[in-house]
PDB file of N, CA and C in Angstrom:
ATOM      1  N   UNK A   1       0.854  -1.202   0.000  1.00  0.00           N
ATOM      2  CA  UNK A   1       0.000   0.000   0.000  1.00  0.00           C
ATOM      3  C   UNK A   1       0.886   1.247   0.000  1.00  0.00           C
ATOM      4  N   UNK A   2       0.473   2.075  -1.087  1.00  0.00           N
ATOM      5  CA  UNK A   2       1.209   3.695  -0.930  1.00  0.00           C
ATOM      6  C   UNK A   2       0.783   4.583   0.306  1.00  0.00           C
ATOM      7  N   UNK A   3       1.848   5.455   0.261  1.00  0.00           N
ATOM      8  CA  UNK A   3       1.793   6.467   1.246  1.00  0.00           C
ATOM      9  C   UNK A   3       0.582   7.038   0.994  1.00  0.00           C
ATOM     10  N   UNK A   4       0.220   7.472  -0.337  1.00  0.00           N
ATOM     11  CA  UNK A   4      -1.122   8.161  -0.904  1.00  0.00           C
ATOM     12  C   UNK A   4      -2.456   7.069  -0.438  1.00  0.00           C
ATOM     13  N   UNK A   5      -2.278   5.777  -0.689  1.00  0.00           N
ATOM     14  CA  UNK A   5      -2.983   5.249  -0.343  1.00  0.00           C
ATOM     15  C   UNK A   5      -3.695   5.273   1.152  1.00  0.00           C
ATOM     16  N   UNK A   6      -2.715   5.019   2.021  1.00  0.00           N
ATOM     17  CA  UNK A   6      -3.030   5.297   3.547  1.00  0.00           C
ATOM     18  C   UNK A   6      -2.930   6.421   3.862  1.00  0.00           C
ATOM     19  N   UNK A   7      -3.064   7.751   3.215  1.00  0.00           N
ATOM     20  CA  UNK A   7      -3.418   9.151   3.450  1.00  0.00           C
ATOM     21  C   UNK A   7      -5.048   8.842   3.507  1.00  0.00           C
ATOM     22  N   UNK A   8      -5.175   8.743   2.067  1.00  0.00           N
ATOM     23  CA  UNK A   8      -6.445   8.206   1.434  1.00  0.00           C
ATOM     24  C   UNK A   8      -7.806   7.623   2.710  1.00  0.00           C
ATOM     25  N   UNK A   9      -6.724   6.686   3.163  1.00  0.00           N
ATOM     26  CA  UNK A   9      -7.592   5.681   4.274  1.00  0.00           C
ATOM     27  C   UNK A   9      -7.601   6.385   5.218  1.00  0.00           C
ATOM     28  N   UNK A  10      -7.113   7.274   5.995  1.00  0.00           N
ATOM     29  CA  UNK A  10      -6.818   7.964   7.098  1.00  0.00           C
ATOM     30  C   UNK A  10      -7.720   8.820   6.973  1.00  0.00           C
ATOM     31  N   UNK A  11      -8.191   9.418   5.600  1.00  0.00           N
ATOM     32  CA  UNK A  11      -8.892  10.852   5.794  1.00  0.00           C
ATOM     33  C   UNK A  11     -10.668  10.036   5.722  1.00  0.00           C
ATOM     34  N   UNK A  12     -10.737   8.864   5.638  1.00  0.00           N
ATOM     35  CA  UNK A  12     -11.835   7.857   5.095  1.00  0.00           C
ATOM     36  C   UNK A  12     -12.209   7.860   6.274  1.00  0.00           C
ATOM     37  N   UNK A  13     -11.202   7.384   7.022  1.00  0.00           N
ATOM     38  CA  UNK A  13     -11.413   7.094   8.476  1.00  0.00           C
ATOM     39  C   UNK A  13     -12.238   8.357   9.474  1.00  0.00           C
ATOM     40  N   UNK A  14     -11.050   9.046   9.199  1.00  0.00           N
ATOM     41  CA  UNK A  14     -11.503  11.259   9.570  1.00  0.00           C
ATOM     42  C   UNK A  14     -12.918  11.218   9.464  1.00  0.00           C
ATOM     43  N   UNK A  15     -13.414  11.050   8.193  1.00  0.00           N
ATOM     44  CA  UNK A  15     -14.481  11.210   7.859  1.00  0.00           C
ATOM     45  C   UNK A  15     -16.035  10.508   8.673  1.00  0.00           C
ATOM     46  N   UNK A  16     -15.363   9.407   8.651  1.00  0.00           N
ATOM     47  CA  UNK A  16     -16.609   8.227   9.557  1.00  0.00           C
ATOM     48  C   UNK A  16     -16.650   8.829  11.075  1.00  0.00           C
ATOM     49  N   UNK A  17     -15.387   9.335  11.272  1.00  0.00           N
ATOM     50  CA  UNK A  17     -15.519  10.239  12.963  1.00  0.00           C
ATOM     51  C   UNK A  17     -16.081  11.060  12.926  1.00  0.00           C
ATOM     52  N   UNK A  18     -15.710  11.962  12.352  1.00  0.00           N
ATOM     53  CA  UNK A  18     -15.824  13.701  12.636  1.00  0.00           C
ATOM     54  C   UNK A  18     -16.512  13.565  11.536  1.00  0.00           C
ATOM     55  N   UNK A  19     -16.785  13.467  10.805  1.00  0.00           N
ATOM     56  CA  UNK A  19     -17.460  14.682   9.691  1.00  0.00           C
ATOM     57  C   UNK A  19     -17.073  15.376   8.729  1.00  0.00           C
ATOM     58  N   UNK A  20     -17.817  16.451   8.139  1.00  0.00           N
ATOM     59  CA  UNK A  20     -17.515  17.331   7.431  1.00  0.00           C
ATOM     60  C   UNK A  20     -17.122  18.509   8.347  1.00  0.00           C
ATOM     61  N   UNK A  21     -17.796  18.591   9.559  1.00  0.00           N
ATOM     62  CA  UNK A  21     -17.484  20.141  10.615  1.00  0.00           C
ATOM     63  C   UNK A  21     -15.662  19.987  10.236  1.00  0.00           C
ATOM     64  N   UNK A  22     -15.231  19.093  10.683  1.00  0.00           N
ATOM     65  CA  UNK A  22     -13.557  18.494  10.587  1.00  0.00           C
ATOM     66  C   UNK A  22     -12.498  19.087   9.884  1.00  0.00           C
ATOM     67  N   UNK A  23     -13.461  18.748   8.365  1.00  0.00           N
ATOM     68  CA  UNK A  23     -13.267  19.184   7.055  1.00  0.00           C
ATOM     69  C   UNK A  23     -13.244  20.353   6.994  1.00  0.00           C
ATOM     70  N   UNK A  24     -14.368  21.052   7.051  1.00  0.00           N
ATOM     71  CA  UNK A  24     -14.039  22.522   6.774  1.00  0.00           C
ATOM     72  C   UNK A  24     -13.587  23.482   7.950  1.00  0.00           C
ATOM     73  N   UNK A  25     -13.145  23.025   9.410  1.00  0.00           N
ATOM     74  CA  UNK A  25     -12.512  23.890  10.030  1.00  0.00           C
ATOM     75  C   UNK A  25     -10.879  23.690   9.555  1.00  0.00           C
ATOM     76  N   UNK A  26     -10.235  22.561   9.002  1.00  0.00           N
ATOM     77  CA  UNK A  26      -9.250  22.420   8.364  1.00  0.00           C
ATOM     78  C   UNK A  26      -9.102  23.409   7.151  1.00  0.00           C
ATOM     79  N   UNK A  27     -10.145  23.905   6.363  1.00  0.00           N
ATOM     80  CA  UNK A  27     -10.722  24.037   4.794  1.00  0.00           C
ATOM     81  C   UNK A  27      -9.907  23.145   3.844  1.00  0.00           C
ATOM     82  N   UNK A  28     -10.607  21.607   4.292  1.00  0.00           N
ATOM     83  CA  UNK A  28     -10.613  21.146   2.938  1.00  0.00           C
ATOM     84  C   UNK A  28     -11.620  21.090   2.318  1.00  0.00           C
ATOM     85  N   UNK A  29     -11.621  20.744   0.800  1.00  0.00           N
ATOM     86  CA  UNK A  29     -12.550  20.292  -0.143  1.00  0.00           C
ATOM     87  C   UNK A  29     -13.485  19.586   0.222  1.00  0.00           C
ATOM     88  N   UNK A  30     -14.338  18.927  -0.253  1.00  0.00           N
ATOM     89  CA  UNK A  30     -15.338  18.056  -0.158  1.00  0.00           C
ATOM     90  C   UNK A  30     -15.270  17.220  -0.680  1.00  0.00           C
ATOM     91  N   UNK A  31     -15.204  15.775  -0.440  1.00  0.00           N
ATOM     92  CA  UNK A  31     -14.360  14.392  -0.790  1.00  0.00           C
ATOM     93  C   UNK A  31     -14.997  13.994  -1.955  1.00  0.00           C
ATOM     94  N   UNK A  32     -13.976  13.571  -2.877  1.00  0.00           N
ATOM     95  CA  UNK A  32     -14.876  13.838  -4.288  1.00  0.00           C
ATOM     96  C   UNK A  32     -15.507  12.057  -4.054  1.00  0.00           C
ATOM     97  N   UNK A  33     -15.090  11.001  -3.231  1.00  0.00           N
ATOM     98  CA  UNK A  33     -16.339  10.108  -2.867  1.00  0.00           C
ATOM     99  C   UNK A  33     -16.249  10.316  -1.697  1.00  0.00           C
ATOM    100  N   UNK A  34     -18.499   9.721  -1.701  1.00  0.00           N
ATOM    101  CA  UNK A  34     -18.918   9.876  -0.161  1.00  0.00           C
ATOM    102  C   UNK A  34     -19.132   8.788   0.130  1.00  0.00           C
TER     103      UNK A  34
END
């Protein structure tokens, strides 16, 4: 597995926790899958 890959999984993960609130106090994008 790539580094990109387990970024990938990590922010997958982010996501199933926190949310989008997460997301945009960081300002990222909006995950192009949901």
């Amino acid at each position: 597995m790539t580094k990109l890959n387990l970024a990938q999984l990590c922010w997958r993960v982010v996501d199933d926790c926190c949310g989008e609130n997460l997301r945009k106090s960081y300002g990222y994008p909006e995950a192009n899958e949901s």
